[in-house]
N, C-alpha and C. Protein backbone atom coordinates (compact mmCIF):
# COMPACT_ATOMS: atom_id res chain seq x y z
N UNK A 1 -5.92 7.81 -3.56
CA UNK A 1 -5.01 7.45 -2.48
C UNK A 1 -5.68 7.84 -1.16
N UNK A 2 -5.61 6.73 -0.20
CA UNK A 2 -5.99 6.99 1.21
C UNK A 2 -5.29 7.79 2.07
N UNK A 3 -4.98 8.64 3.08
CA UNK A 3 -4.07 8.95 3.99
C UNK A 3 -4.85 8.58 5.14
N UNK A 4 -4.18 7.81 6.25
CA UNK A 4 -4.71 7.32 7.25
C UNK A 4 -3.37 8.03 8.52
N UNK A 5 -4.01 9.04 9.15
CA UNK A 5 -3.64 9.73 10.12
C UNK A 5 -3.90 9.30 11.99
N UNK A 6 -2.92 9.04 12.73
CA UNK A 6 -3.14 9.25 13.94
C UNK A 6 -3.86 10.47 15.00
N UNK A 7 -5.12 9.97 15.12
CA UNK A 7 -5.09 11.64 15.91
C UNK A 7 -5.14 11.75 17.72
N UNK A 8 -5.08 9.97 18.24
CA UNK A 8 -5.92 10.10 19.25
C UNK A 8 -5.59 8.48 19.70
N UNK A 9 -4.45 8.07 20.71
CA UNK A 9 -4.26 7.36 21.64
C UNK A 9 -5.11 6.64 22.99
N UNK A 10 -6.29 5.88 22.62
CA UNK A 10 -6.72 6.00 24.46
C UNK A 10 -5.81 4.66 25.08
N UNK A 11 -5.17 4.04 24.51
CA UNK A 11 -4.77 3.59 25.85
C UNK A 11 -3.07 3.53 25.47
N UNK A 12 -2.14 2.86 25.77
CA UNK A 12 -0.95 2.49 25.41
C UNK A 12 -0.72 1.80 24.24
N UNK A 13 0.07 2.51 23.29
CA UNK A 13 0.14 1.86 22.05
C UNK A 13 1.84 1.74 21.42
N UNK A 14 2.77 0.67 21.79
CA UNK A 14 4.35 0.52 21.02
C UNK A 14 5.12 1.09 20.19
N UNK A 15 3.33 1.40 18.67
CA UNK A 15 4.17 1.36 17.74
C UNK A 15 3.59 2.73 17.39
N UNK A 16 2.02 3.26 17.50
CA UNK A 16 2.25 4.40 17.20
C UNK A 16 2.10 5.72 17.92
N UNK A 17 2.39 6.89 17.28
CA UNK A 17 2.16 8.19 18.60
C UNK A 17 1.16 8.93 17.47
N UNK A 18 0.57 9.52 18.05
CA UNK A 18 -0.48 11.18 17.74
C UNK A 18 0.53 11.51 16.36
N UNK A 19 -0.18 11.70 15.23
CA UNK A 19 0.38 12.34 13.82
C UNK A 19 1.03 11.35 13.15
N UNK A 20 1.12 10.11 13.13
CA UNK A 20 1.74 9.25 12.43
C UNK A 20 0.83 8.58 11.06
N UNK A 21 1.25 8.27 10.19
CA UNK A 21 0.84 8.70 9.00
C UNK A 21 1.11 7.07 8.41
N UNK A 22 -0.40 6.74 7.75
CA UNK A 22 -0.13 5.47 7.09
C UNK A 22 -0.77 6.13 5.69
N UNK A 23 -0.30 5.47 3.99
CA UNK A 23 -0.67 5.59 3.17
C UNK A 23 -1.26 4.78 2.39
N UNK A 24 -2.03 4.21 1.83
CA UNK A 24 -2.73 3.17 1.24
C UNK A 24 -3.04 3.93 -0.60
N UNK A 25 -2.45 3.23 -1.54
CA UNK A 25 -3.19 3.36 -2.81
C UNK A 25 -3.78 2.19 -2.85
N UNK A 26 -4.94 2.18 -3.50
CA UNK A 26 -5.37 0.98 -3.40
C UNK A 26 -4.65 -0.29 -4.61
N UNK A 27 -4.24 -1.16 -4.47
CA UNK A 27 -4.16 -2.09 -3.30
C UNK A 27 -2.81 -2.10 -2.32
N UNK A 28 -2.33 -1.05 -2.72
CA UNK A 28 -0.60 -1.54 -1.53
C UNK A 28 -0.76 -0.13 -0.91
N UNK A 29 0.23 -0.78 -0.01
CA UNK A 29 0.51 0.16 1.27
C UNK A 29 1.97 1.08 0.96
N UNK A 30 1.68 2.58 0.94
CA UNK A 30 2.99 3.16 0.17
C UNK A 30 4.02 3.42 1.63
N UNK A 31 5.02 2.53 1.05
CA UNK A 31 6.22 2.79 1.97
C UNK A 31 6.60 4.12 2.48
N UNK A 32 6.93 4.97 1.19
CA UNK A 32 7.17 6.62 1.39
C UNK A 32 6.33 7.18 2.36
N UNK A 33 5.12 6.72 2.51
CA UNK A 33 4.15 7.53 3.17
C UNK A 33 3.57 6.81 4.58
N UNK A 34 3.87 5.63 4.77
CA UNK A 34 3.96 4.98 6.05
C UNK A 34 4.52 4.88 6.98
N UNK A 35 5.08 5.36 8.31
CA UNK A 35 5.86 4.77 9.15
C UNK A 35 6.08 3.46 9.52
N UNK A 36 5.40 2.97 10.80
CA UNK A 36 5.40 1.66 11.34
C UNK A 36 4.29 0.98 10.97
N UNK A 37 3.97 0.12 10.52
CA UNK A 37 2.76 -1.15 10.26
C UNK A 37 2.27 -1.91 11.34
N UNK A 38 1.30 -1.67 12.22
CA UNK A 38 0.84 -2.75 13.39
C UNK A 38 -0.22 -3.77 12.62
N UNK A 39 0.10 -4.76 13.35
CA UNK A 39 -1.28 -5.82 12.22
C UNK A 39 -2.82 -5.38 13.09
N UNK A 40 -2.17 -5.30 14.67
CA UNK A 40 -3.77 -5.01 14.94
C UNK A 40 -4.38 -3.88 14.28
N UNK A 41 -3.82 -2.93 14.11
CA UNK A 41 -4.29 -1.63 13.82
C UNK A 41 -4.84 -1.31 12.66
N UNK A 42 -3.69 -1.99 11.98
CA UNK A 42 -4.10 -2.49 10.62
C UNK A 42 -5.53 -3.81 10.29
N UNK A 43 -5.66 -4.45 10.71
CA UNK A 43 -6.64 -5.08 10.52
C UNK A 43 -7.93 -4.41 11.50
N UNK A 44 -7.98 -4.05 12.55
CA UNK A 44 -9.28 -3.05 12.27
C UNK A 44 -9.41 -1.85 11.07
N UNK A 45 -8.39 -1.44 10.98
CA UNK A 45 -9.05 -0.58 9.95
C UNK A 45 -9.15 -1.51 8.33
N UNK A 46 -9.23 -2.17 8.23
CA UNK A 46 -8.94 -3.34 6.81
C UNK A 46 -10.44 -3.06 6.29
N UNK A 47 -10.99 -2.93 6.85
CA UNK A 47 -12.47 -3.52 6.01
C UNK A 47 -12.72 -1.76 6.16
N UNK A 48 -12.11 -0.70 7.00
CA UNK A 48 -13.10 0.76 6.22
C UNK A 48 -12.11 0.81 5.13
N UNK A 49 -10.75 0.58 5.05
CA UNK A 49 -9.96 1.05 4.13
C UNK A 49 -10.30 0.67 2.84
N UNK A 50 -11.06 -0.65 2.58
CA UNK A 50 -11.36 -1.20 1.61
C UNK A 50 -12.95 -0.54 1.08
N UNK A 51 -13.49 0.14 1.94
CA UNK A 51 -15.03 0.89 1.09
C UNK A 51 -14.69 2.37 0.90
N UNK A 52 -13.83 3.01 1.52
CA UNK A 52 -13.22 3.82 1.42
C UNK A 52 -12.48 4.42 0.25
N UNK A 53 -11.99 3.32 0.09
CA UNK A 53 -10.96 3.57 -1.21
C UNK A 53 -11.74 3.40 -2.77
N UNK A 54 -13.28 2.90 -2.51
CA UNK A 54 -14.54 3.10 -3.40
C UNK A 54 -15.34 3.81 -3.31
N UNK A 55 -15.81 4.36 -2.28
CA UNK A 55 -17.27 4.87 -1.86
C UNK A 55 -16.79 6.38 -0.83
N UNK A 56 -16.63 7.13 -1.53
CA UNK A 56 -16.54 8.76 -0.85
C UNK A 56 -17.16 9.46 -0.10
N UNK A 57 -18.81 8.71 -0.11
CA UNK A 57 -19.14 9.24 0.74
C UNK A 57 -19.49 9.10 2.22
N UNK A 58 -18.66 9.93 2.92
CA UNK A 58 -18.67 9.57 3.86
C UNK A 58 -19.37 9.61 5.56
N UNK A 59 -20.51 10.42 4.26
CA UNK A 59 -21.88 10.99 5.81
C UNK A 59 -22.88 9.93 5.45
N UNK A 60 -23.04 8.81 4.20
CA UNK A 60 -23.22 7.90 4.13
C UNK A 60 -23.34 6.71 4.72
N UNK A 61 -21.64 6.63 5.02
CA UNK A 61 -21.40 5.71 5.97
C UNK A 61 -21.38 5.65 7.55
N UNK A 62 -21.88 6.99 7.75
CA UNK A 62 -21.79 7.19 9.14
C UNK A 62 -20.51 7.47 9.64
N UNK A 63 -19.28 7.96 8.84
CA UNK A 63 -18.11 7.91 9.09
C UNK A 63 -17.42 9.79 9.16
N UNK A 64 -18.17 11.19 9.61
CA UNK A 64 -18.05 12.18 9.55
C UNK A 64 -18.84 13.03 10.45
N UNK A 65 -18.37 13.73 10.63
CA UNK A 65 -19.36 15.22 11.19
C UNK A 65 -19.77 16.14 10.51
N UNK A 66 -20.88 16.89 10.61
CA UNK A 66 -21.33 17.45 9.51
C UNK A 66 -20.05 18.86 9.60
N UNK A 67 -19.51 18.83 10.89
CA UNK A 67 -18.79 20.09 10.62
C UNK A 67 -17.42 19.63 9.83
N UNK A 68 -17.37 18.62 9.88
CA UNK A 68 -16.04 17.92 9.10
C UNK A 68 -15.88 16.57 7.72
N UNK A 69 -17.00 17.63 6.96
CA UNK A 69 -17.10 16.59 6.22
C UNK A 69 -16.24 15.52 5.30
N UNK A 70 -14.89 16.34 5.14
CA UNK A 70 -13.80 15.71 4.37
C UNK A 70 -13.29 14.67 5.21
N UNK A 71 -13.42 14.56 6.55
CA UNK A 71 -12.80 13.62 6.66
C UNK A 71 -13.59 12.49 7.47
N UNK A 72 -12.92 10.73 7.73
CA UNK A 72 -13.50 10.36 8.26
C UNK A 72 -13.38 9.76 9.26
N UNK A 73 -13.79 9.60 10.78
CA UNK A 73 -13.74 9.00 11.93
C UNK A 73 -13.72 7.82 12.46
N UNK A 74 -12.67 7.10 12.85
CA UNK A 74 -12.90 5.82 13.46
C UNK A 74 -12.56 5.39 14.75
């Protein structure tokens, strides 16, 4: 299971704020664990969510800091 976290607003955004929480098993999107659904937001992240939810590693993909390796940055 994915958890896809808000951490970081740069410009004006409707639907979400700082800490808002999307959940992905792969292939559906878990209601319980989702708030609001934006399509833009959602479709940029579409294509990491999908190597993501295969491929763990994530200093691999260029997607981490070495001081933060569990998680990954977009």
């Amino acid at each position: 299971m994915l958890e896809i976290t808000v951490h970081e607003i740069k410009e004006k955004c409707p639907v979400y704020k700082t800490g808002d929480k999307m959940m992905i098993d792969d292939p559906e999107i878990v209601p319980e664990g989702t708030g609001a659904l934006c399509t833009h937001a959602f479709s940029a992240l579409l294509h990491y969510v999908l190597i993501l939810e295969h491929d763990w590693c994530l200093a691999k993909l260029g997607l981490t800091t070495p001081e933060d390796p569990d998680h990954a940055y977009m």
